[in-house]
Protein backbone atom coordinates (compact mmCIF):
# COMPACT_ATOMS: atom_id res chain seq x y z
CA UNK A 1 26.48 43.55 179.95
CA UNK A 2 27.72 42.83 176.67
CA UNK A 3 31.22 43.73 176.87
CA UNK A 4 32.31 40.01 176.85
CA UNK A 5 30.83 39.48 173.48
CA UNK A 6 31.30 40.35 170.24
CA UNK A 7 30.05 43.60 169.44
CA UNK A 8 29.07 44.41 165.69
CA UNK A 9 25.71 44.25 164.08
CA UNK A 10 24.51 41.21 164.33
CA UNK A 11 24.45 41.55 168.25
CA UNK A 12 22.54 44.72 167.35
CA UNK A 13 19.86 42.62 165.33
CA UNK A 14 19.71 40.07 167.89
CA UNK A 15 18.60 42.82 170.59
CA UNK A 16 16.21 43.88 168.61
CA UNK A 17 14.80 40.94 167.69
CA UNK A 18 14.73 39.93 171.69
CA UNK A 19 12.87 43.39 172.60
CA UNK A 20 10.79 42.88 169.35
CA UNK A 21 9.11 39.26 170.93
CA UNK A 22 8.39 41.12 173.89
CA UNK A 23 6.55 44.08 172.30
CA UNK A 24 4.75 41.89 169.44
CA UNK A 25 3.65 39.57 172.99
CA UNK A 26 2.02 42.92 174.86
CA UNK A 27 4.57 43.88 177.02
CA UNK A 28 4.66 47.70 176.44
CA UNK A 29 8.49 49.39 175.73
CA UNK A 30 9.48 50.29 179.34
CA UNK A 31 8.28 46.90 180.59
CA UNK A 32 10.41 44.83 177.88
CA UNK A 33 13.09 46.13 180.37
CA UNK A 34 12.03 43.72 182.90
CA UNK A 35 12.27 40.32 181.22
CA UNK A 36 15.14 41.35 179.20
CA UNK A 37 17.25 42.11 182.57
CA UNK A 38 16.07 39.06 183.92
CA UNK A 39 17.36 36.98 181.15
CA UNK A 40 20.74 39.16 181.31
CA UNK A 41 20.69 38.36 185.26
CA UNK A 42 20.82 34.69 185.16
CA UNK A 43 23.05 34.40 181.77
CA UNK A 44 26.08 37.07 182.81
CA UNK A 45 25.02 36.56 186.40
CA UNK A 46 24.90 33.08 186.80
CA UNK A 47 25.61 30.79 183.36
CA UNK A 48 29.05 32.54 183.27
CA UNK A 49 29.94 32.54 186.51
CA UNK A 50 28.87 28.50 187.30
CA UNK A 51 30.80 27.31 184.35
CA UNK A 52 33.90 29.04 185.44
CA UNK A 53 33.78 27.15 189.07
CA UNK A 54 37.02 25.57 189.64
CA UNK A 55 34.75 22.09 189.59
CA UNK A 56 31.79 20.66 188.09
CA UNK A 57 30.07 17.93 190.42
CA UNK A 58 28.47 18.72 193.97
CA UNK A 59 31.06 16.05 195.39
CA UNK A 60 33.59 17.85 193.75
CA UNK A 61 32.49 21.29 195.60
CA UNK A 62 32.38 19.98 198.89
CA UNK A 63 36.21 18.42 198.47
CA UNK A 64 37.46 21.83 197.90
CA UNK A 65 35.63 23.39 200.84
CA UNK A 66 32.42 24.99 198.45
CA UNK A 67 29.37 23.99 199.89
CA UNK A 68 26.78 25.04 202.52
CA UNK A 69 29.19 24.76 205.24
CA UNK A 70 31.24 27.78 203.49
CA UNK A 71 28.08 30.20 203.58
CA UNK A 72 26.86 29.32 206.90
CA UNK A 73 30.23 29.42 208.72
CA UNK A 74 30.22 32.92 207.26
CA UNK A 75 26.74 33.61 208.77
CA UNK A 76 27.97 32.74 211.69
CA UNK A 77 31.25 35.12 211.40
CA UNK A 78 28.66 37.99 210.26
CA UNK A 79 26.28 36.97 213.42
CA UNK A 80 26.91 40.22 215.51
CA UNK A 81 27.82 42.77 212.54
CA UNK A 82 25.08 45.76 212.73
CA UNK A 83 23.08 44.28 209.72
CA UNK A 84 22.14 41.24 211.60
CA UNK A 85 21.51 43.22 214.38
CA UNK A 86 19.21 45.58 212.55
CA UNK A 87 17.46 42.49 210.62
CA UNK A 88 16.75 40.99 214.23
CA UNK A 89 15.45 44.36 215.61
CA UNK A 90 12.95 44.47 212.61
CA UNK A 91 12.46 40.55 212.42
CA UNK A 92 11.42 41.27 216.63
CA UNK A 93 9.52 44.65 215.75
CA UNK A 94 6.94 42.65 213.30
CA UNK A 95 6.26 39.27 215.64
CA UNK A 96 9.51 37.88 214.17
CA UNK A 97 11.35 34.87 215.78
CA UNK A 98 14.57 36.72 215.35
């Protein structure tokens, strides 16, 4: 998680601090896991990862071939793998449309 950063104490202090405001809010010490990971999801998972896109406007995305088009010309490639099979099995099994 943190192996971008810069490791030392302070780092150290702010984790505790973060799991601190959790615990002094009710959340008990197993369940300050859950907001914690959250927050660690969408910075390292998604902050990161969006500002190092090779573009930063929506019109900008779609010029370089990054767009909805992308992901559901890949659906389409993916359409008779044995996952979508198995998701339209189940999808038919409970009254799906699939």
């Amino acid at each position: 998680m943190d192996s971008a950063a810069t490791p030392g104490a302070a780092r150290l202090r702010h984790h505790d601090w973060v799991r601190g405001t959790f615990q002094r809010a009710g959340f008990s010490v197993p369940m300050t896991a859950h907001p914690v990971a959250v927050r660690d999801s969408y910075v390292y998972g998604f902050a990161k990862q969006d500002r190092g896109l090779p573009f930063d406007t929506e019109e900008e995305a779609a010029a370089k071939g990054f767009g909805l088009d992308l992901v559901l010309n890949a659906l389409k490639k993916e359409r008779d793998s044995e996952l979508v099979g198995a998701a339209e099995a189940r999808a038919a099994r409970v009254g799906g449309d699939g």
